[in-house]
Protein backbone atom coordinates (compact mmCIF):
# COMPACT_ATOMS: atom_id res chain seq x y z
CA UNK A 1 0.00 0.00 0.00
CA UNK A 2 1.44 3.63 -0.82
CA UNK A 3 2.30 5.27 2.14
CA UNK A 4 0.08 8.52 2.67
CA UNK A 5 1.99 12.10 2.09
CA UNK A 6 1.96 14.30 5.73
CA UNK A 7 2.95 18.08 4.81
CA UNK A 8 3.97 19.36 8.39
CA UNK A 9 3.62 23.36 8.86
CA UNK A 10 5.90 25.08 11.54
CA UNK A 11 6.01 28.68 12.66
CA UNK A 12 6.07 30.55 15.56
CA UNK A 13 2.99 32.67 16.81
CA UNK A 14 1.47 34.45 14.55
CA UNK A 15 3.72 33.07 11.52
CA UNK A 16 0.52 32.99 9.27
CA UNK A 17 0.40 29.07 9.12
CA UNK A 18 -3.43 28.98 9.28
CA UNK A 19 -3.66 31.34 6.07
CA UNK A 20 -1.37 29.62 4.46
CA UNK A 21 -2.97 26.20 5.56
CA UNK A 22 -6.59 27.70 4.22
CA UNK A 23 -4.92 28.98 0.81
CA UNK A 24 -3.74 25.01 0.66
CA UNK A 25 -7.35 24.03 1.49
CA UNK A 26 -9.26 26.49 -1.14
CA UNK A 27 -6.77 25.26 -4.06
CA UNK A 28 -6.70 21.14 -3.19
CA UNK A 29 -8.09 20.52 -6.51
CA UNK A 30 -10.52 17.94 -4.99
CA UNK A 31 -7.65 15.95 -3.28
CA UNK A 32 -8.91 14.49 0.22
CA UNK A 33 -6.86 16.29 2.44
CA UNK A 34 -7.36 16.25 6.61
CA UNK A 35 -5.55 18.39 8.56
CA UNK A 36 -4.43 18.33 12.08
CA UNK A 37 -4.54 21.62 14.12
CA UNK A 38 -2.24 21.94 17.28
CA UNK A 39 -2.43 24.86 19.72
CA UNK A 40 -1.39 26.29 22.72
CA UNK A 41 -4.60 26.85 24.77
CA UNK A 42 -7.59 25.45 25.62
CA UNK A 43 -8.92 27.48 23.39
CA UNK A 44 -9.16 26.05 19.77
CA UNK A 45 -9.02 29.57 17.97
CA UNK A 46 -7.09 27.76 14.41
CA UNK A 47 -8.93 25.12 14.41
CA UNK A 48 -12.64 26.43 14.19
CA UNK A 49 -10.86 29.27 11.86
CA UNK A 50 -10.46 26.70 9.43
CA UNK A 51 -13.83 25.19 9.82
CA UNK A 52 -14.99 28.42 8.91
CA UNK A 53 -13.51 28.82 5.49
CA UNK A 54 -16.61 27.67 3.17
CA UNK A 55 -14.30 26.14 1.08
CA UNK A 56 -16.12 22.98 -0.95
CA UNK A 57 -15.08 19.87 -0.30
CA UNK A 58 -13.49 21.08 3.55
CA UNK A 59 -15.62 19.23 5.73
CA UNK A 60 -15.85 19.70 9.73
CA UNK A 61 -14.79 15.69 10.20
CA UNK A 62 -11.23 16.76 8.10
CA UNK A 63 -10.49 19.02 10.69
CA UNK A 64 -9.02 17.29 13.83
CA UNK A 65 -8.44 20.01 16.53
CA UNK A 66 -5.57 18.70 19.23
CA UNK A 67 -5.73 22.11 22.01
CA UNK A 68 -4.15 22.49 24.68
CA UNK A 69 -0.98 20.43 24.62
CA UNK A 70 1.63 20.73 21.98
CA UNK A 71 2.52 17.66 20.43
CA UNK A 72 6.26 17.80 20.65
CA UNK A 73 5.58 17.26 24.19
CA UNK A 74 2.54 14.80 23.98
CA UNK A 75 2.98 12.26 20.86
CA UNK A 76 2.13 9.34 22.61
CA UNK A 77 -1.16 11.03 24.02
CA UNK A 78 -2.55 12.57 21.33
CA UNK A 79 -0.33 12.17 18.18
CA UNK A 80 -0.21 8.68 17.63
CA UNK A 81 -4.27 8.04 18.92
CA UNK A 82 -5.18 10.58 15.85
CA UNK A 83 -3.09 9.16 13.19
CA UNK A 84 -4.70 5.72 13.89
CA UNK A 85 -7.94 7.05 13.46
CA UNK A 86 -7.31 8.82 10.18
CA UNK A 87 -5.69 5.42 9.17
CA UNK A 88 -8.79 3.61 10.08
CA UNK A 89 -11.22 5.84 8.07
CA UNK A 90 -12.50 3.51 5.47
CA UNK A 91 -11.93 6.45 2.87
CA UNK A 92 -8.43 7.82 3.64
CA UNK A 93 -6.98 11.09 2.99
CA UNK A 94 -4.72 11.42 0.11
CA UNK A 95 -2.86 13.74 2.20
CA UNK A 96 -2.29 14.97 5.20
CA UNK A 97 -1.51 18.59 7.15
CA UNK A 98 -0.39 19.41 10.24
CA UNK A 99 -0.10 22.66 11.88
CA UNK A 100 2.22 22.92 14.95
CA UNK A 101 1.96 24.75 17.85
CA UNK A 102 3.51 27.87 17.55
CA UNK A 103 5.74 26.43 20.39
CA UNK A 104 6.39 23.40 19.33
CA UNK A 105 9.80 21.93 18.43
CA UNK A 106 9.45 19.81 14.89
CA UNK A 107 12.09 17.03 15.69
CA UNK A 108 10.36 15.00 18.26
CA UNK A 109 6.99 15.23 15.93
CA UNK A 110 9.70 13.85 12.72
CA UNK A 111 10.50 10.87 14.82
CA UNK A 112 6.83 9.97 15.84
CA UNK A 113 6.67 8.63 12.31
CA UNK A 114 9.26 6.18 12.93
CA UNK A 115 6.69 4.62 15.33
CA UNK A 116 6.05 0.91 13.71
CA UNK A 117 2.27 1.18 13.81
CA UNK A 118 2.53 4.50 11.62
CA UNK A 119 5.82 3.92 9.40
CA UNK A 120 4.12 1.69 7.11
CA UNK A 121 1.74 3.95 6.07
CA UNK A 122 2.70 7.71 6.47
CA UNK A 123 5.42 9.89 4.89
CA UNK A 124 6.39 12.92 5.80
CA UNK A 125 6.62 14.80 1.99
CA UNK A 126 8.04 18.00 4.03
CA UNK A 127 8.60 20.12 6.87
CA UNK A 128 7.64 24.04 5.79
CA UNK A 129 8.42 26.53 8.13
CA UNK A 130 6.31 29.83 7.72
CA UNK A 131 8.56 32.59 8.99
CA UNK A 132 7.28 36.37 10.14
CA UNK A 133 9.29 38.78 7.70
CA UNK A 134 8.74 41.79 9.74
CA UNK A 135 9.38 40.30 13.32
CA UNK A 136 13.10 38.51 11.64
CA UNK A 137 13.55 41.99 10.60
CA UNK A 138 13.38 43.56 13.35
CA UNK A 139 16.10 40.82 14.54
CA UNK A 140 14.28 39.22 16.72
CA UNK A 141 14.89 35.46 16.02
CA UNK A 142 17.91 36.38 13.93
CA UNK A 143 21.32 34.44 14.83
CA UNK A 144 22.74 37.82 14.78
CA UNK A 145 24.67 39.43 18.20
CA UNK A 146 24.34 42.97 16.74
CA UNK A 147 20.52 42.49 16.31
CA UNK A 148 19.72 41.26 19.16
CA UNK A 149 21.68 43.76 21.08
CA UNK A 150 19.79 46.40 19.46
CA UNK A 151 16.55 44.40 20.13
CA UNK A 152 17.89 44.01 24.23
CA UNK A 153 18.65 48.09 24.27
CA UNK A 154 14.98 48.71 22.92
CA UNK A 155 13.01 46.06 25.29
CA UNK A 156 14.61 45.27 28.50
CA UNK A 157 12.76 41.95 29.30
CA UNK A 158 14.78 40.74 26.03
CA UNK A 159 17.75 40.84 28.36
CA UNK A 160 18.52 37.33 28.94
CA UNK A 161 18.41 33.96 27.16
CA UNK A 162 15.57 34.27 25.01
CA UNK A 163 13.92 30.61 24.13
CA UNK A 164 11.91 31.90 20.87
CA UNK A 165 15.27 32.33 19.31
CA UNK A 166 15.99 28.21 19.92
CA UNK A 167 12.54 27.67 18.65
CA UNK A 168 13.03 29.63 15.48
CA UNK A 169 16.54 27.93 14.83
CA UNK A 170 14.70 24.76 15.44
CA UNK A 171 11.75 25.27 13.20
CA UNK A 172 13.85 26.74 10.97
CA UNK A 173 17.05 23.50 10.70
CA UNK A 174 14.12 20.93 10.14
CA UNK A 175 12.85 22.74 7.23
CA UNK A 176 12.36 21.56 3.80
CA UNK A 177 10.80 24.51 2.41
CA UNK A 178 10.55 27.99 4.12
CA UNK A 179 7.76 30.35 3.53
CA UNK A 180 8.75 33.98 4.10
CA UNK A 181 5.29 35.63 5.01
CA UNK A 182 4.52 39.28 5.06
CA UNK A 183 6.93 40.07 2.55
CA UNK A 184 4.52 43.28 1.50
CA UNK A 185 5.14 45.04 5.03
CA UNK A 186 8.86 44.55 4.08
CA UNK A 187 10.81 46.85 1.63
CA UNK A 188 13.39 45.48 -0.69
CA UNK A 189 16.60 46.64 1.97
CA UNK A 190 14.63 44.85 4.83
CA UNK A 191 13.50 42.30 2.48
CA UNK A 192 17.48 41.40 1.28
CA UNK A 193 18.71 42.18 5.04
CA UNK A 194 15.99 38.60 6.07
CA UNK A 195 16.65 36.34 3.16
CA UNK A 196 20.61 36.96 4.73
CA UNK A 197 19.65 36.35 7.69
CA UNK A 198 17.47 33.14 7.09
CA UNK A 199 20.87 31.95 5.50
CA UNK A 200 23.02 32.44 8.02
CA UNK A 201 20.77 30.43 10.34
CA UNK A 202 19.80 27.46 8.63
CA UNK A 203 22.32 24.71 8.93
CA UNK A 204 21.78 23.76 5.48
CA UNK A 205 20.69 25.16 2.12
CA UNK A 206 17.02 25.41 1.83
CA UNK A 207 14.67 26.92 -0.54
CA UNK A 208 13.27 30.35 -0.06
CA UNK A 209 9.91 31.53 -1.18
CA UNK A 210 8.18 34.91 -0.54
CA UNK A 211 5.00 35.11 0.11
CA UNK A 212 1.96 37.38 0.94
CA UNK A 213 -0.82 36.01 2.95
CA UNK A 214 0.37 32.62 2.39
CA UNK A 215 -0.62 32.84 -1.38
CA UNK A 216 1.72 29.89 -2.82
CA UNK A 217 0.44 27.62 -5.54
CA UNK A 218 -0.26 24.13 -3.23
CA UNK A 219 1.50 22.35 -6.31
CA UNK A 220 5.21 24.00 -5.03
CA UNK A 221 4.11 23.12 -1.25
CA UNK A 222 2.53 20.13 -1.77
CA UNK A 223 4.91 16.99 -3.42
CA UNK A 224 8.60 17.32 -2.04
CA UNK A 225 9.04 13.73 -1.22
CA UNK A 226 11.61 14.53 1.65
CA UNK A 227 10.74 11.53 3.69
CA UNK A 228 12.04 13.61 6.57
CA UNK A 229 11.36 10.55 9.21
CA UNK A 230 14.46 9.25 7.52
CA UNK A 231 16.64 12.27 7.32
CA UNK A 232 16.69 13.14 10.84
CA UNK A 233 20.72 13.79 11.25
CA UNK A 234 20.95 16.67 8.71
CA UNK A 235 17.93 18.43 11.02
CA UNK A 236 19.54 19.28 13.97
CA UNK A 237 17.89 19.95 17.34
CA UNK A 238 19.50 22.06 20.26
CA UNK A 239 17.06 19.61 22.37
CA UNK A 240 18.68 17.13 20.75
CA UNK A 241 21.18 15.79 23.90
CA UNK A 242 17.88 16.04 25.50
CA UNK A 243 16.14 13.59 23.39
CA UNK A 244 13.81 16.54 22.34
CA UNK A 245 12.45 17.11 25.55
CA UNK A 246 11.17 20.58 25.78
CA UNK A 247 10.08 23.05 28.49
CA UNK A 248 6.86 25.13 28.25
CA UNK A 249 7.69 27.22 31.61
CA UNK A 250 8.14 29.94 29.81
CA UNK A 251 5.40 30.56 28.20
CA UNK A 252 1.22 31.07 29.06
CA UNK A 253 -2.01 31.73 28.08
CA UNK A 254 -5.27 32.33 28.77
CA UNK A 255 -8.92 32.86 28.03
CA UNK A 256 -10.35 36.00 28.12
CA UNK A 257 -14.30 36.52 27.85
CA UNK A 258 -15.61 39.45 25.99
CA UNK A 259 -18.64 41.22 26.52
CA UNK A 260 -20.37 42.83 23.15
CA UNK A 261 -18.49 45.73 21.74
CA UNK A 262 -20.09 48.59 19.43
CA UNK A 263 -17.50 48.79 16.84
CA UNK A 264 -14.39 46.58 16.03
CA UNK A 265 -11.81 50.46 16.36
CA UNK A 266 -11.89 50.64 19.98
CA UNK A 267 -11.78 47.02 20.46
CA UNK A 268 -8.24 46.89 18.27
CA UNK A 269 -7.20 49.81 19.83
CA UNK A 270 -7.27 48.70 23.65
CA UNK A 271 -5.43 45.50 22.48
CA UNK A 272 -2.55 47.21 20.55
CA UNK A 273 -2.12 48.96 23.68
CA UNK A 274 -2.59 45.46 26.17
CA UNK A 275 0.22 43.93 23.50
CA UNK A 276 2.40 46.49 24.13
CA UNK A 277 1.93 47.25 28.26
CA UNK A 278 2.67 43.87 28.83
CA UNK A 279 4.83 42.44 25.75
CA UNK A 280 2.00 40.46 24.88
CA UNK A 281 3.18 37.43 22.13
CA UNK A 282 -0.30 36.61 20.28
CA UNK A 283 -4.33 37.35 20.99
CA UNK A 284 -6.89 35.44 18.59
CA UNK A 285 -10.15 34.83 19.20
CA UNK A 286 -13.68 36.51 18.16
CA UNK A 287 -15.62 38.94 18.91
CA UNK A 288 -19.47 39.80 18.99
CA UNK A 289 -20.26 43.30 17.44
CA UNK A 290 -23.67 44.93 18.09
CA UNK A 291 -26.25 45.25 14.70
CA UNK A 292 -23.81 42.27 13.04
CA UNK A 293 -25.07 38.83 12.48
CA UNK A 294 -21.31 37.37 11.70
CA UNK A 295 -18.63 37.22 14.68
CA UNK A 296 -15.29 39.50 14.22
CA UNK A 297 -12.39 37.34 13.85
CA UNK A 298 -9.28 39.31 15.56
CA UNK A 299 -5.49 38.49 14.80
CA UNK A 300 -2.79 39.68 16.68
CA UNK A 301 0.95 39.49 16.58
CA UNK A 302 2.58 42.23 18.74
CA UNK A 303 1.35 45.14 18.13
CA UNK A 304 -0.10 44.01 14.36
CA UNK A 305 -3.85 43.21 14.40
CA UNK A 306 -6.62 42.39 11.73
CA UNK A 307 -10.08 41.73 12.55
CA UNK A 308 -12.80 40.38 10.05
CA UNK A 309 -15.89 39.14 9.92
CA UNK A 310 -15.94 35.37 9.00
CA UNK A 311 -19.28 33.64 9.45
CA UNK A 312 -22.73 33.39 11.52
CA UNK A 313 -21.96 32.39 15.47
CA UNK A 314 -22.13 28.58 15.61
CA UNK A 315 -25.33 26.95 17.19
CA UNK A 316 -25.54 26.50 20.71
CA UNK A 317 -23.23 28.49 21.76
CA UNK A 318 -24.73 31.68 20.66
CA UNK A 319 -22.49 34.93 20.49
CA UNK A 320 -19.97 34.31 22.56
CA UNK A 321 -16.85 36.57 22.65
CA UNK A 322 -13.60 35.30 23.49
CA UNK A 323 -9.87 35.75 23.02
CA UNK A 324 -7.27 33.63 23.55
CA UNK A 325 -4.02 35.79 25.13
CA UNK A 326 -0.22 34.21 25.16
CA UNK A 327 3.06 35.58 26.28
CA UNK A 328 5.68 34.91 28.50
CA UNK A 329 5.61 33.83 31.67
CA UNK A 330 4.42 35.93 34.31
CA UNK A 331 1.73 37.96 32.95
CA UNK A 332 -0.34 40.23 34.82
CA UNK A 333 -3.81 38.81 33.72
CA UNK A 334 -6.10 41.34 35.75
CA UNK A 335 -4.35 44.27 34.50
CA UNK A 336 -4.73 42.81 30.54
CA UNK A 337 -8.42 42.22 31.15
CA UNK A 338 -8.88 45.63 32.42
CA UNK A 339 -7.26 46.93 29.72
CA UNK A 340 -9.30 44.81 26.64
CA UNK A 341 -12.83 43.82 28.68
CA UNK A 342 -15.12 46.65 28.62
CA UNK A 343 -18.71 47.24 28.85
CA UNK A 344 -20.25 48.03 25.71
CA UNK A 345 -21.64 51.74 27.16
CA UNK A 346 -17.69 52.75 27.67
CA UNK A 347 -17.02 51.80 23.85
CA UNK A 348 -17.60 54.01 20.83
């Protein structure tokens, strides 16, 4: 039996890996394609994103939502249960997608599918690693001492170690394929000042594309026939001594309930200024907006936010607001809450 294709999608928070995932999804050309969706959070913000997309042929029972544990850190638990039951469908998938956590290493997910009960029957065609243009230019995750001592003199909790840059090296050595995203908020200086940057990083050479809103043809994405599962010494892992075990101390997030707002502006506005108070990471979630039948679908990274409206409010749950809020360690949860949660009298 041919051994099913897996596509797995890497990226930090806020890389654009569920656009890009979506863009996959609209152009499949009728190939059966499931996709698993990994977060950090209980809250399953990607996942019902995608179930929202109205794209024929992308049916609820493709998308298999895994929230609240990253599965670097839980392949056993969740990982291997999930691939078993997309094995035993009696109409498989032709292919397969997964979207990592934004925190998740790749390496220990590559070796899962050396497990004997999946081997036989998955591939991994290719690791793709959606990277943030702007944040790399600002040097954030670049391997570069000059960069990130500019980025330490401008923010002064970047004044230690800083784990995101061994996640990005990570993401970035077990690539196949990186996707440059954003490349329209860059100019051509920044844009050339990345792609060197990108190469000085990655311990190997590795294709480069640019990209805007994820929009790459599935046929260049889709199809590299790495089988990664059996490449796994030219991927290195700085976990690796630690047979990819991986700390999420760091890092956490929670729920925040929103009451109705009158208008999507002042909504943005008080979490621009929550990102930046408290070095926020990511906020996703929706919204309910007063006089509109579809929820508001809000995207943060930083201090960069887009809101949308995407489709009615599911049944039962009715229109329930709710945003999902990750940083570091350590934040101040009242404080954000009071910033972003107000009545809908105070709003404009």
């Amino acid at each position: 039996m041919e051994r099913i294709p897996c596509t797995i999608i890497t990226g930090f928070l806020g890389a654009g890996k569920t656009t890009l995932l979506r863009h996959i999804l609209a152009h499949a050309g009728g190939r059966r394609i499931a996709v698993i969706v990994n977060e950090f959070g209980a809250l399953g913000i990607d996942g019902e994103t995608l179930r929202a997309c109205g794209i024929p042929g992308c049916a609820d029972e493709d998308i298999v939502e895994l929230a609240n544990g990253c599965l670097c850190c839980t392949v056993a638990e969740d990982f291997l249960p999930t691939m078993h039951a997309l094995l035993d469908r009696p109409n498989r998938p032709e292919h397969l997608l997964i979207e990592t956590s934004g925190l998740a290493l790749p390496k220990p997910l590559l070796k899962a599918f050396g497990w004997p009960t999946i081997r036989p029957f998955v591939t991994v065609d290719g690791v793709i690693a959606v990277l943030d243009g702007p944040a790399i230019a600002t040097g954030r995750f670049a391997d570069d001492p000059e960069a990130i001592a500019r980025a330490r003199a401008a923010d002064p909790s970047l004044d230690h170690d800083n784990p995101l840059a061994e996640l990005y090296q990570d993401q970035l050595a077990a690539a196949d394929l990186v996707v440059l995203n954003k490349t329209d908020l860059l100019d051509d200086a920044a844009l050339a000042r990345v792609r060197e940057a990108i190469a000085a990083t990655a311990p190997r050479p590795v294709k480069l594309l640019a990209a805007r809103e994820g929009r790459i043809d599935p046929a260049v994405l889709l199809g590299l026939a790495a089988a990664a599962e059996d490449d796994l010494a030219a991927r290195p892992s700085h976990h690796d001594a630690e047979d990819g075990a991986h700390e999420h101390d760091d890092f956490e997030s929670f729920v925040l309930d929103l009451a109705e707002i009158a208008a999507p502006e002042g909504l943005i506005g008080r979490l621009r200024a929550a990102s930046e108070a408290h070095d926020i990471l990511r906020i996703k979630g929706f919204a309910a907006v007063r006089g509109k039948a579809l929820r508001l679908a809000v995207q943060g990274v930083g201090a960069r936010f887009r809101a949308e409206y995407d489709r009615p409010w599911p049944e039962p749950c009715g229109r329930k607001g709710q945003l999902v809020v990750i940083g570091r360690a350590g934040l101040d949860r009242a404080a954000i809450a009071a910033m972003i949660a107000q009545p809908i009298d105070a709003l404009s």
